[in-house]
N, C-alpha and C. Protein backbone atom coordinates (compact mmCIF):
# COMPACT_ATOMS: atom_id res chain seq x y z
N UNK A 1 187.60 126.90 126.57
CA UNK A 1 186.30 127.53 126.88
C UNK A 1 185.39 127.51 125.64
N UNK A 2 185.95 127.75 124.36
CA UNK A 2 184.99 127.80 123.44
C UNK A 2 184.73 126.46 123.13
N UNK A 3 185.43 125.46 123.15
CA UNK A 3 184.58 124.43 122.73
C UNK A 3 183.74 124.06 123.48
N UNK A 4 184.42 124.14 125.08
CA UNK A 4 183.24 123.98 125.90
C UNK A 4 181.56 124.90 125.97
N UNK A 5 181.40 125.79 125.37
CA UNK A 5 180.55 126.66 125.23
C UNK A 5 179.74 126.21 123.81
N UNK A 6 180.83 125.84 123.00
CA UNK A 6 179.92 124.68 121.44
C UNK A 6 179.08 124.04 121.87
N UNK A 7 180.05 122.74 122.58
CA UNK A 7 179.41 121.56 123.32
C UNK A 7 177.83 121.86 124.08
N UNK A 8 178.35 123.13 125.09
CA UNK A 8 177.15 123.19 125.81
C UNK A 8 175.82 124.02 124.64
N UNK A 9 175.68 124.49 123.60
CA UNK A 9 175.10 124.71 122.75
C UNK A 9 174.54 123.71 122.16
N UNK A 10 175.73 122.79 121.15
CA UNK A 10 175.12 121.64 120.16
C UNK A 10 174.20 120.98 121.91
N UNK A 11 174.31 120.92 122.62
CA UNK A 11 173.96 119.89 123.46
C UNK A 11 171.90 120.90 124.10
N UNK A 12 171.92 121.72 123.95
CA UNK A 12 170.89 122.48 123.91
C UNK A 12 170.22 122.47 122.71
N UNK A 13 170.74 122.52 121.45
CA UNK A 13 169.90 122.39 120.25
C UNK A 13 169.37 120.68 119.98
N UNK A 14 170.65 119.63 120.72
CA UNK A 14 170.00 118.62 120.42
C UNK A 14 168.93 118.51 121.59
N UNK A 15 168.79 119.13 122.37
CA UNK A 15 167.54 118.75 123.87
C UNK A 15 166.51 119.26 123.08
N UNK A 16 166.13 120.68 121.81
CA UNK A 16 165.20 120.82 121.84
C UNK A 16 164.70 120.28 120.73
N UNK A 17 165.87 119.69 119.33
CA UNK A 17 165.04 118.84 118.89
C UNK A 17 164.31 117.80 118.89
N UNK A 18 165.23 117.07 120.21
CA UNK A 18 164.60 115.67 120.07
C UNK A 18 162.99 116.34 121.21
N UNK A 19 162.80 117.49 121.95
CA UNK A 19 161.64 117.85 122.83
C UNK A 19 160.71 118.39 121.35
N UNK A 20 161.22 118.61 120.19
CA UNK A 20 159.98 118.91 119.00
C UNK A 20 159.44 117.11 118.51
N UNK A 21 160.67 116.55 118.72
CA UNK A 21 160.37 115.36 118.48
C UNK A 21 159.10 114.54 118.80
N UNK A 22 159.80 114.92 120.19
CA UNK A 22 158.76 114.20 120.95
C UNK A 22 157.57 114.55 121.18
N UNK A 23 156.79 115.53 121.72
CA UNK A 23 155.53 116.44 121.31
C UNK A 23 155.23 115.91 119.71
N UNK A 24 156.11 115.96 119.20
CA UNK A 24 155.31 115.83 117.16
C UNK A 24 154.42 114.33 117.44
N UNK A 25 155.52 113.19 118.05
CA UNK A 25 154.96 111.88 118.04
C UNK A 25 153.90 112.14 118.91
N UNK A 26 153.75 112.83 119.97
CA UNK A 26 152.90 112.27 120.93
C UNK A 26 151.46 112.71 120.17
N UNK A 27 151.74 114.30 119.36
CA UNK A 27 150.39 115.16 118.78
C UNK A 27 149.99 113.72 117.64
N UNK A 28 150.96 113.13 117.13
CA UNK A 28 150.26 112.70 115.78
C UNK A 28 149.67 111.21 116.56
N UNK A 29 149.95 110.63 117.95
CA UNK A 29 149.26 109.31 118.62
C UNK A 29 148.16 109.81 118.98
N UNK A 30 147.91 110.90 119.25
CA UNK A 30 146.86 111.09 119.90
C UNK A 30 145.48 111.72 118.81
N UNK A 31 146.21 112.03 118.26
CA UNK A 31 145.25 112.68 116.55
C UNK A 31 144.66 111.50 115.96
N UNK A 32 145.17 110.31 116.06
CA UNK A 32 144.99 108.78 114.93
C UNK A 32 144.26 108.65 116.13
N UNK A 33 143.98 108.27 117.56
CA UNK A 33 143.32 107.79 118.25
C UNK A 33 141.77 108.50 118.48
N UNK A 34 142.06 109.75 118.32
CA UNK A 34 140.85 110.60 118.62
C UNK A 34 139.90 110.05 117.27
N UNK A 35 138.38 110.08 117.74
CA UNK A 35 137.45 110.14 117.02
C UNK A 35 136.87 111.66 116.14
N UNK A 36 137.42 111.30 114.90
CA UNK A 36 136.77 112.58 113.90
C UNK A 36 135.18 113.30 114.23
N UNK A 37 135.06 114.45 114.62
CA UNK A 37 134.04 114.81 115.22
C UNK A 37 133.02 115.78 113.49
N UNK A 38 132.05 115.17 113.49
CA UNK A 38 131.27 115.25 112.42
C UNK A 38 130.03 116.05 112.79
N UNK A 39 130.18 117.28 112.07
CA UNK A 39 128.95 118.17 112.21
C UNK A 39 128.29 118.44 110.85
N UNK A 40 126.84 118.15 111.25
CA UNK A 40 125.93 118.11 110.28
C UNK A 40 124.76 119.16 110.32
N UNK A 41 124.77 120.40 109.66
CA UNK A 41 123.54 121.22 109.89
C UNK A 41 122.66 121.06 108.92
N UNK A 42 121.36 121.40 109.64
CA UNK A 42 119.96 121.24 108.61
C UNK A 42 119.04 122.34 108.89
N UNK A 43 118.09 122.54 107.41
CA UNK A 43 117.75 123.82 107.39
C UNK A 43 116.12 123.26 107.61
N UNK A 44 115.75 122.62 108.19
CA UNK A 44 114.66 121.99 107.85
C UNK A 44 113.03 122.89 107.81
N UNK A 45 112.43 122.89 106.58
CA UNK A 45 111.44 123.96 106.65
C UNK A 45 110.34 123.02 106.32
N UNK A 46 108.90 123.38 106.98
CA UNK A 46 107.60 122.51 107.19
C UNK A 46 107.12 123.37 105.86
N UNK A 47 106.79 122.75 104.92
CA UNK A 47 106.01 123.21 103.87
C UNK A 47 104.44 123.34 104.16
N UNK A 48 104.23 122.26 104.06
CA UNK A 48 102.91 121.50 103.94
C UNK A 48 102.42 120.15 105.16
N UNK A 49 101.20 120.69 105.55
CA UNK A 49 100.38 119.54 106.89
C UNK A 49 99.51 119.21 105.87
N UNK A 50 99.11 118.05 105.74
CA UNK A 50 97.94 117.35 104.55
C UNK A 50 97.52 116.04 105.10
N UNK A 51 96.08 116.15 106.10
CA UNK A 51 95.13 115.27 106.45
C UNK A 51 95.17 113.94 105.60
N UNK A 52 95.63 112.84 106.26
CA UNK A 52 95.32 111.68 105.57
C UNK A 52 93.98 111.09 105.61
N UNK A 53 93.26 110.82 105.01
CA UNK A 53 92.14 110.62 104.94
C UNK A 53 91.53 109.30 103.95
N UNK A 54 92.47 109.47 103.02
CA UNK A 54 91.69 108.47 101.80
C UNK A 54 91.88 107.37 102.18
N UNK A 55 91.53 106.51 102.35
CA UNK A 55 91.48 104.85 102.49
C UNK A 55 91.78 103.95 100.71
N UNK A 56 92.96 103.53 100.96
CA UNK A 56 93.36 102.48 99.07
C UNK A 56 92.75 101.13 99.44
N UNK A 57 91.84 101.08 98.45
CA UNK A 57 91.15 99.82 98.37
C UNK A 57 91.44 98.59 97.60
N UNK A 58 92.23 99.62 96.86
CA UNK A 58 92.41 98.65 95.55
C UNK A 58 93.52 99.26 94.61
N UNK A 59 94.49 98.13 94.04
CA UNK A 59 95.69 98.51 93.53
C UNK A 59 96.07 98.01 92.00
N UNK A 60 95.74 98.14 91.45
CA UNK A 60 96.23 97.96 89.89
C UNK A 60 97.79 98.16 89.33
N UNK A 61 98.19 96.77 89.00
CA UNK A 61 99.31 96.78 88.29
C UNK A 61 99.77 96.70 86.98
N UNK A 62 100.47 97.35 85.98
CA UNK A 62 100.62 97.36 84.80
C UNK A 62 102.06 97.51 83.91
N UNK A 63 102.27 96.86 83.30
CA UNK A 63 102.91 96.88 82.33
C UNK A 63 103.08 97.37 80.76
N UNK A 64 103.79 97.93 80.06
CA UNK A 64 103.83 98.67 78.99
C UNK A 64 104.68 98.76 78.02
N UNK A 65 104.95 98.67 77.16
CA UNK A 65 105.62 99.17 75.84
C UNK A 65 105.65 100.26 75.12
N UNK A 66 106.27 101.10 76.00
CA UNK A 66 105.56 102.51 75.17
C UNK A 66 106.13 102.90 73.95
N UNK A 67 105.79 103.41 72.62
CA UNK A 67 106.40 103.53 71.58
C UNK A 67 106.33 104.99 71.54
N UNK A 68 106.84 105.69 71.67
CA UNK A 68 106.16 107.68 71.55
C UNK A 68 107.14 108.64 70.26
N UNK A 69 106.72 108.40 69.18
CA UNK A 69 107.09 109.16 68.00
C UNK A 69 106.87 109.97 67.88
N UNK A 70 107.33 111.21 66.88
CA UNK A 70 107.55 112.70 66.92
C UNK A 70 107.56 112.30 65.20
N UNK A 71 106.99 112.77 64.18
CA UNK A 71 106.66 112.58 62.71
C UNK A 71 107.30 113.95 62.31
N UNK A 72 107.69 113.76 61.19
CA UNK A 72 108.70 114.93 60.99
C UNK A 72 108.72 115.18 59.30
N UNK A 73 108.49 116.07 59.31
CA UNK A 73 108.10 116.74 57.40
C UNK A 73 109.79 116.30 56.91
N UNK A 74 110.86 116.60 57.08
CA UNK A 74 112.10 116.95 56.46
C UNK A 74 113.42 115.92 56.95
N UNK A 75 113.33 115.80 58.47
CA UNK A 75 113.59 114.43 59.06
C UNK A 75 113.37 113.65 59.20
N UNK A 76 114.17 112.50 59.72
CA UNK A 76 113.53 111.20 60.03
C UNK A 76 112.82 111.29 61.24
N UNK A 77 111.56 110.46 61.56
CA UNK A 77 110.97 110.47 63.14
C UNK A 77 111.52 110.25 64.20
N UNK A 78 111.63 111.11 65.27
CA UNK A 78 111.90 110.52 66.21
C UNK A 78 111.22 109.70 67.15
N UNK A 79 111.99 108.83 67.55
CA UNK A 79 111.37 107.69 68.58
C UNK A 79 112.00 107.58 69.74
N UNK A 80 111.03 106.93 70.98
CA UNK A 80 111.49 106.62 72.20
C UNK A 80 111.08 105.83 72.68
N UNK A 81 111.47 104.57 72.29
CA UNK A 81 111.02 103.18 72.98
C UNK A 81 110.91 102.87 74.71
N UNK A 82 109.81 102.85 75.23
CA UNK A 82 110.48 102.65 76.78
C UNK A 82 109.58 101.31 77.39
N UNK A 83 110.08 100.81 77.92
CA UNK A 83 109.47 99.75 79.15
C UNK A 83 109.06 100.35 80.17
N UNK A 84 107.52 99.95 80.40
CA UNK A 84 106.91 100.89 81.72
C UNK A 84 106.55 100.21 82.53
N UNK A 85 106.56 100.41 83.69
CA UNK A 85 105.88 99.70 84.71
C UNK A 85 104.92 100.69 85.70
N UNK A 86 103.95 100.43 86.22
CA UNK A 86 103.04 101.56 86.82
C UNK A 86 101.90 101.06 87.46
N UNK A 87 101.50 101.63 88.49
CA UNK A 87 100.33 101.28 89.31
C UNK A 87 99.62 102.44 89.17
N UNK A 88 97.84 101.88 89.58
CA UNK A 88 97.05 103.15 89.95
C UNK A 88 96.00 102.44 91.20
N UNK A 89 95.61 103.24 91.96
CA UNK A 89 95.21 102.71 93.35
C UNK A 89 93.87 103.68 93.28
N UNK A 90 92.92 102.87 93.63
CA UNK A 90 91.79 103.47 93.88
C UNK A 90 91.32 103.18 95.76
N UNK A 91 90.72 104.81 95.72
CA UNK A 91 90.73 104.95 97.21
C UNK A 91 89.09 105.91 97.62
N UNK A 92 88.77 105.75 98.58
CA UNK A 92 87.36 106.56 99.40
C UNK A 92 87.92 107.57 100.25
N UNK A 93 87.67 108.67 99.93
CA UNK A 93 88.08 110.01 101.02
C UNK A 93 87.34 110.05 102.36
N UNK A 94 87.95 109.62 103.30
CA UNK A 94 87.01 109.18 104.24
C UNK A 94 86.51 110.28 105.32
N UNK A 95 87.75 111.54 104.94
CA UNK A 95 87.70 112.92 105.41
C UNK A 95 86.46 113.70 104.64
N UNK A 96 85.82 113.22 103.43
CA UNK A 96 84.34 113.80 103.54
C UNK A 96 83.09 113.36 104.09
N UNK A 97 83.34 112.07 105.05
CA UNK A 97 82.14 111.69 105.62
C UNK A 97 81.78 112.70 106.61
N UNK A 98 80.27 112.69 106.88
CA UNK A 98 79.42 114.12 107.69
C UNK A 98 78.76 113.25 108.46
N UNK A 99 78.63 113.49 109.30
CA UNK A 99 77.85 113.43 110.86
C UNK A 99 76.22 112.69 110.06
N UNK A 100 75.91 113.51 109.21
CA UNK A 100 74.88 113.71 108.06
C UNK A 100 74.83 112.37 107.20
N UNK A 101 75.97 112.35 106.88
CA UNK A 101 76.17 110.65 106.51
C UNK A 101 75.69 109.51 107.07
N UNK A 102 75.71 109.52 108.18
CA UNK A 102 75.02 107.93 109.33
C UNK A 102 73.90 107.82 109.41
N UNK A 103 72.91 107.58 109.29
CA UNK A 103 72.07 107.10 108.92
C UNK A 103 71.66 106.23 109.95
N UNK A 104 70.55 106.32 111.25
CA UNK A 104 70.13 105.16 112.38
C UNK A 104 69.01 105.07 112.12
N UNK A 105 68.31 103.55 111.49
CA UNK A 105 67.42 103.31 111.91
C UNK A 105 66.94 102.03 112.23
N UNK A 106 66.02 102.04 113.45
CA UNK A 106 66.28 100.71 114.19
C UNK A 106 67.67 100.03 114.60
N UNK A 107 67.38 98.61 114.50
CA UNK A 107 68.77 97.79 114.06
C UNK A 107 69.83 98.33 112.82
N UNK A 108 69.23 99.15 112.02
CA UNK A 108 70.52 99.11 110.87
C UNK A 108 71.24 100.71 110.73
N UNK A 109 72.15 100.82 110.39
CA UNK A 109 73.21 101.59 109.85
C UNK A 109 72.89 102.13 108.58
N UNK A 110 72.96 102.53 107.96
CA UNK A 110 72.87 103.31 106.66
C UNK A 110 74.44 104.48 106.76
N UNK A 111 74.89 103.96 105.88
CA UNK A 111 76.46 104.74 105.72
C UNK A 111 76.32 105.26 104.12
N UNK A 112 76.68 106.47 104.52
CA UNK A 112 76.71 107.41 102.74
C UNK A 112 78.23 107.77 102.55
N UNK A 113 78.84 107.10 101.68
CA UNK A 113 80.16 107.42 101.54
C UNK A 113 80.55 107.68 100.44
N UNK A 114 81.92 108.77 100.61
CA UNK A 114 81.81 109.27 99.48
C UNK A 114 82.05 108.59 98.04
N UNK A 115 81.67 108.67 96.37
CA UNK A 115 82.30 108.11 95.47
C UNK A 115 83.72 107.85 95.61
N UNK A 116 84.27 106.60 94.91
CA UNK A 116 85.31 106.24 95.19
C UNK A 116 86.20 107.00 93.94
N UNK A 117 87.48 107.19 94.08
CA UNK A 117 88.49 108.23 93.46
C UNK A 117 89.56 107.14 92.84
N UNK A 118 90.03 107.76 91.58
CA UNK A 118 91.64 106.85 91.72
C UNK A 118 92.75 107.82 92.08
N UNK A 119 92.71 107.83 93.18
CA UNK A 119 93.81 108.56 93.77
C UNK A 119 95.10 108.58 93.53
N UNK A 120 95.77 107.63 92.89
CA UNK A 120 97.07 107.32 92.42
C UNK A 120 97.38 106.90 90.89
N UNK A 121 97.88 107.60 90.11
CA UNK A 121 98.45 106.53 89.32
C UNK A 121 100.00 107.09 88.49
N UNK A 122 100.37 106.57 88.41
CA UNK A 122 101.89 107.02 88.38
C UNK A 122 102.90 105.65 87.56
N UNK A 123 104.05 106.20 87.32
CA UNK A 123 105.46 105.37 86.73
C UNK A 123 105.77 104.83 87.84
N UNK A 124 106.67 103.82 87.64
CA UNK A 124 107.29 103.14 89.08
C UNK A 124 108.78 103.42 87.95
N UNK A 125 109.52 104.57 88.29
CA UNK A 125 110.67 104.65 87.69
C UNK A 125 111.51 103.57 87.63
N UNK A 126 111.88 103.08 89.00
CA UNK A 126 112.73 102.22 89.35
C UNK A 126 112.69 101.13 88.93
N UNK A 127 111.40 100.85 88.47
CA UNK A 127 111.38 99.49 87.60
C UNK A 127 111.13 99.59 85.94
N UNK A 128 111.50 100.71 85.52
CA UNK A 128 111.20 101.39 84.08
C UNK A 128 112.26 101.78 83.54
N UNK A 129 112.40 100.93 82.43
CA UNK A 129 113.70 101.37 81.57
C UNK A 129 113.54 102.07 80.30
N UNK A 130 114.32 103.03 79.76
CA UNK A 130 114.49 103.35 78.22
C UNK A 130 115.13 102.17 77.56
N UNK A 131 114.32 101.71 76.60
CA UNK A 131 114.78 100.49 75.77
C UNK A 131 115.47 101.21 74.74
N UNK A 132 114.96 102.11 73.78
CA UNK A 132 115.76 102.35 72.58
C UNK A 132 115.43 104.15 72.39
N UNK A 133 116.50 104.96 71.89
CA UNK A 133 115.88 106.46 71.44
C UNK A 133 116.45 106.63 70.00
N UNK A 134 116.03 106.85 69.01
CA UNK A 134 115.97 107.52 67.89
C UNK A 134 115.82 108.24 67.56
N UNK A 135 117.33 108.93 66.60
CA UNK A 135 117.04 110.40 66.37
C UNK A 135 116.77 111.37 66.52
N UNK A 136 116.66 111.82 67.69
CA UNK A 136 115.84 112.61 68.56
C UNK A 136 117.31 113.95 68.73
N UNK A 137 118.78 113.65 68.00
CA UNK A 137 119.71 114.29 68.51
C UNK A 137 119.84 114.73 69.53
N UNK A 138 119.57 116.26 69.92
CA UNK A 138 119.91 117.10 71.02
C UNK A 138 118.67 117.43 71.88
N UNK A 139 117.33 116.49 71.34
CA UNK A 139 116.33 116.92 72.15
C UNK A 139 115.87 115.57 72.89
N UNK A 140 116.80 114.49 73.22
CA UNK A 140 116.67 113.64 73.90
C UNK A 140 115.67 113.20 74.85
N UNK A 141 116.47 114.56 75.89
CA UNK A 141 115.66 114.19 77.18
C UNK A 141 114.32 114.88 76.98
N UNK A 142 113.70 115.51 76.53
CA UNK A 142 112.30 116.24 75.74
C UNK A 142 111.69 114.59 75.69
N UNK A 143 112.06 114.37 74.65
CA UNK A 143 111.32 112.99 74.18
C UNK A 143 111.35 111.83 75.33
N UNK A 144 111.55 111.99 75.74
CA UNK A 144 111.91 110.74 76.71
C UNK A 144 110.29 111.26 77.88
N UNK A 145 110.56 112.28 78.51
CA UNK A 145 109.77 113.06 79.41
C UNK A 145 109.08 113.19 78.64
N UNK A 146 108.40 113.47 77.19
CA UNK A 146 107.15 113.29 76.83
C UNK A 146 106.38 112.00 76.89
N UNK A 147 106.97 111.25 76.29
CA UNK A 147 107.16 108.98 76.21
C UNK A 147 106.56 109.16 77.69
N UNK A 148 107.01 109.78 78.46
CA UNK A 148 106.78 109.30 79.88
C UNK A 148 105.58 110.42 80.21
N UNK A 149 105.29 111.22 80.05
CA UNK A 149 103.83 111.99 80.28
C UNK A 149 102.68 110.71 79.48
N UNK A 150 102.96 110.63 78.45
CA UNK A 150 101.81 109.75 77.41
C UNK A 150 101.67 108.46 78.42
N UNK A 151 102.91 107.86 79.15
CA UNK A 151 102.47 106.34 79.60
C UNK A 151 101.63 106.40 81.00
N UNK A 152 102.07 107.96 81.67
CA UNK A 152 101.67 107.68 82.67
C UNK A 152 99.69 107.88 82.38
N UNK A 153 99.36 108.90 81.31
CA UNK A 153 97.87 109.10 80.82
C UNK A 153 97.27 108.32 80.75
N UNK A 154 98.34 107.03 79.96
CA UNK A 154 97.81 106.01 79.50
C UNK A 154 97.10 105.15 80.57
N UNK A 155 97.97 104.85 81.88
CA UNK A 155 97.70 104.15 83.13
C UNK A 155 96.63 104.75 83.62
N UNK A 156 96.11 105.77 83.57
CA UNK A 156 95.37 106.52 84.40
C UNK A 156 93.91 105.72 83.34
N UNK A 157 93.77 105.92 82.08
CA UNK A 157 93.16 105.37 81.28
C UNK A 157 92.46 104.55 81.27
N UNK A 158 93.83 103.62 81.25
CA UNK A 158 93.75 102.13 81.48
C UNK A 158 93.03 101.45 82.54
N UNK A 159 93.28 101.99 83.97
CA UNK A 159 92.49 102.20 85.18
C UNK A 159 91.05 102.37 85.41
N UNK A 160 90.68 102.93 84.03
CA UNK A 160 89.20 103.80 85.00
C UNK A 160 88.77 102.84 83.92
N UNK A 161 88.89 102.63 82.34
CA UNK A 161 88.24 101.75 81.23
C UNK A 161 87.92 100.30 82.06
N UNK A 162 89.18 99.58 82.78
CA UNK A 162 89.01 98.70 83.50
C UNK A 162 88.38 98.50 84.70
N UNK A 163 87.82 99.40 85.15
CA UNK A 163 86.70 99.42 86.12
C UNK A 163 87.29 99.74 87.34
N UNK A 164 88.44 100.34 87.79
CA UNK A 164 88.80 100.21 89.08
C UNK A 164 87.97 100.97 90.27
N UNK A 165 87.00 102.20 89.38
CA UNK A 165 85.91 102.77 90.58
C UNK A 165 85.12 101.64 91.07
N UNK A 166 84.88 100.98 89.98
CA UNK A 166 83.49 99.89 91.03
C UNK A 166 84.42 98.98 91.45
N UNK A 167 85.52 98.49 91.37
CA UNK A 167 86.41 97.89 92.11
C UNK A 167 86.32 98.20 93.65
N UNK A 168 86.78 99.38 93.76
CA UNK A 168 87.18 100.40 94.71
C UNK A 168 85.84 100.51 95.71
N UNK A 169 84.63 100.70 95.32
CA UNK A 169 83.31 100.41 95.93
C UNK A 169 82.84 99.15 96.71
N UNK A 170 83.62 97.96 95.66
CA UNK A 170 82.86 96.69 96.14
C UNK A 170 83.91 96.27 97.30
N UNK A 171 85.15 96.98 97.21
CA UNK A 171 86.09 96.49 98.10
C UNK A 171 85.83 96.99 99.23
N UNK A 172 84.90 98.36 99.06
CA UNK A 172 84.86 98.93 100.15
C UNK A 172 83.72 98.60 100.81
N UNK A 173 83.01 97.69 100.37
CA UNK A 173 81.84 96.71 101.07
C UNK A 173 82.05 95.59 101.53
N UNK A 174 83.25 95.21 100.93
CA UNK A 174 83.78 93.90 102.16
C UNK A 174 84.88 94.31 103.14
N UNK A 175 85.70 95.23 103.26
CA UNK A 175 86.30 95.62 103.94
C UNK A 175 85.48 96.73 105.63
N UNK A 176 84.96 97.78 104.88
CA UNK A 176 84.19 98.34 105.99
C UNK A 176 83.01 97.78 106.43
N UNK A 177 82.28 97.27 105.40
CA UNK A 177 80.92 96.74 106.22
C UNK A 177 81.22 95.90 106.92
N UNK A 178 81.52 95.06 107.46
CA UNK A 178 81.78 93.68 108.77
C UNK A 178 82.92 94.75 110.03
N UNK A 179 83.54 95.57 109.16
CA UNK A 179 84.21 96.37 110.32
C UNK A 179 83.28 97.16 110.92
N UNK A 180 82.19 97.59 110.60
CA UNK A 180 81.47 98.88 110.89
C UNK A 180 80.52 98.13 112.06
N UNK A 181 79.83 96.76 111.55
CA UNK A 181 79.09 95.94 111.81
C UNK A 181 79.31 95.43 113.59
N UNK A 182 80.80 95.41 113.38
CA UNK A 182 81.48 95.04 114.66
C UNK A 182 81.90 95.56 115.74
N UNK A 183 81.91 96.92 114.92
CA UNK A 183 82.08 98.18 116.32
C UNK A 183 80.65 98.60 116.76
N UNK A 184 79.60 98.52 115.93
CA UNK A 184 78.59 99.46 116.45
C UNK A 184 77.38 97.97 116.92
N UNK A 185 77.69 96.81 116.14
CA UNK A 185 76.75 95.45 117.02
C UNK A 185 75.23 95.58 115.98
N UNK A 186 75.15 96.44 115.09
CA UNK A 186 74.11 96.64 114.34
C UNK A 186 74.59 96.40 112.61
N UNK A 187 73.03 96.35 112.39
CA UNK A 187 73.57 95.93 110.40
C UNK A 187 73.98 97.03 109.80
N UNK A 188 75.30 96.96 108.90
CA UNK A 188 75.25 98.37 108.09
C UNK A 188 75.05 98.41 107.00
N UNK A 189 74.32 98.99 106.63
CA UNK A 189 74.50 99.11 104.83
C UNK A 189 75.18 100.62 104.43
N UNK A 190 75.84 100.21 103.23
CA UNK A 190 76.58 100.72 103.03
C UNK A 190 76.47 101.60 101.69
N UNK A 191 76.16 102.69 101.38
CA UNK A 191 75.84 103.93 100.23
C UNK A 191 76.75 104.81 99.76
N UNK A 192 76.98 105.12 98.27
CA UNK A 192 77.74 106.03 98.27
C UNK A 192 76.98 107.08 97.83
N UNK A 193 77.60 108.31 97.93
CA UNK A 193 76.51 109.39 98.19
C UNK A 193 76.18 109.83 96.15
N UNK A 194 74.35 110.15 96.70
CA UNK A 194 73.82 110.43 95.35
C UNK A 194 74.95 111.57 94.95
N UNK A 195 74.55 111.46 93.44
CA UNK A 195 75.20 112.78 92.44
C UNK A 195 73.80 113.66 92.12
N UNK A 196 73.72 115.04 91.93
CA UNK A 196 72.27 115.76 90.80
C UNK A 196 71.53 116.08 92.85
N UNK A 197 70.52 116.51 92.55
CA UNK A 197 69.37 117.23 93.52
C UNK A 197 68.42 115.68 93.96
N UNK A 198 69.27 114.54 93.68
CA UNK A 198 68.08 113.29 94.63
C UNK A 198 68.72 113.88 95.95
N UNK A 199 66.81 113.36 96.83
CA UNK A 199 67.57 113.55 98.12
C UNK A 199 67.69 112.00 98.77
N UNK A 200 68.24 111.77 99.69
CA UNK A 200 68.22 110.63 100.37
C UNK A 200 66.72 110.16 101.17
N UNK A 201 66.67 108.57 101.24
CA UNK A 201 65.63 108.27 102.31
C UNK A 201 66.19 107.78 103.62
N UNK A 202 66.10 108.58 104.68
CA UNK A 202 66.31 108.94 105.57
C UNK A 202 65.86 107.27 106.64
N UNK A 203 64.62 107.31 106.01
CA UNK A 203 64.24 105.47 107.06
C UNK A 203 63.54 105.21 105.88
């Protein structure tokens, strides 16, 4: 009797290991087959709505060597050699034209628009490297972010010395005038609006 009562035991412990067995294989086939379920939350907050308006007429590209030293009574100078690359874009705010602006008389158009802006000018990081830094020890990144305030001034500079407002004007006389011309079937001429107390002539 007792062995028979072993037997019928070992023979119950082996039914339920090989039943953990089996459940284990089936949980871990079906775990590798299932698709990993991926949750992604977002906090998303609207800052800012900002009217597009300006029209880019014109795009200026530039290149640079910037050298930006720090002169030093007791130390040696520091330096920050960088390679710049940078655009500045000149553009017409087209969100200040007024009703007041159009101008009909007869056959022609008379358009008063506003002075043209350089709306952009900036680093193109991604294409701008630090070539060399000197001495600068522990105030590295200072110098570097200054090097890079001075180049971007410089572009802005560089931009307006080189004429990109009347750029920006004349572009905007071959671009809108034949467009303007074509929607309305009449001549336009095309004005940007006086500066000081002139008033306009009306016809």
């Amino acid at each position: 009797m007792r062995f028979i009562r072993f037997f019928f035991r070992l023979t119950l412990f082996g039914l339920f290991i090989y039943g953990v067995y089996f459940f284990w294989q089936k949980f871990t086939e079906l775990s590798e087959k299932a698709e990993p379920q991926v949750v992604t939350q977002h906090n998303t907050v609207l800052e800012e709505i900002t009217d597009m308006g300006k029209l880019e007429l014109v795009k200026y590209n530039f290149k640079d060597v910037v050298e930006h030293k720090e002169v030093k009574n007791w130390m040696p100078d520091s330096k920050a050699v960088l390679i710049v690359s940078g655009e500045a874009i000149g553009c017409i705010d087209l969100t200040k034209v007024q009703a007041t602006d159009v101008v009909e008389s007869g056959d022609t158009i008379i358009v008063y628009l506003p002075k043209a802006e350089l709306c952009v000018y900036k680093i193109n990081h991604d294409q701008t490297k630090v070539y060399d830094v000197q001495y600068a020890f522990m105030d590295e990144a200072r110098l570097v972010n200054d090097a890079f305030s001075a180049a971007e001034k410089q572009i802005q500079s560089s931009a307006l010395k080189m004429g990109i407002l009347d750029q920006t004007e004349a572009n905007a006389e071959k671009i809108l005038k034949p467009l303007l011309e074509k929607i309305s079937g009449k001549k336009v001429l095309l004005r940007h609006s006086l500066t000081g107390d002139l008033k306009r002539l009306n016809r």
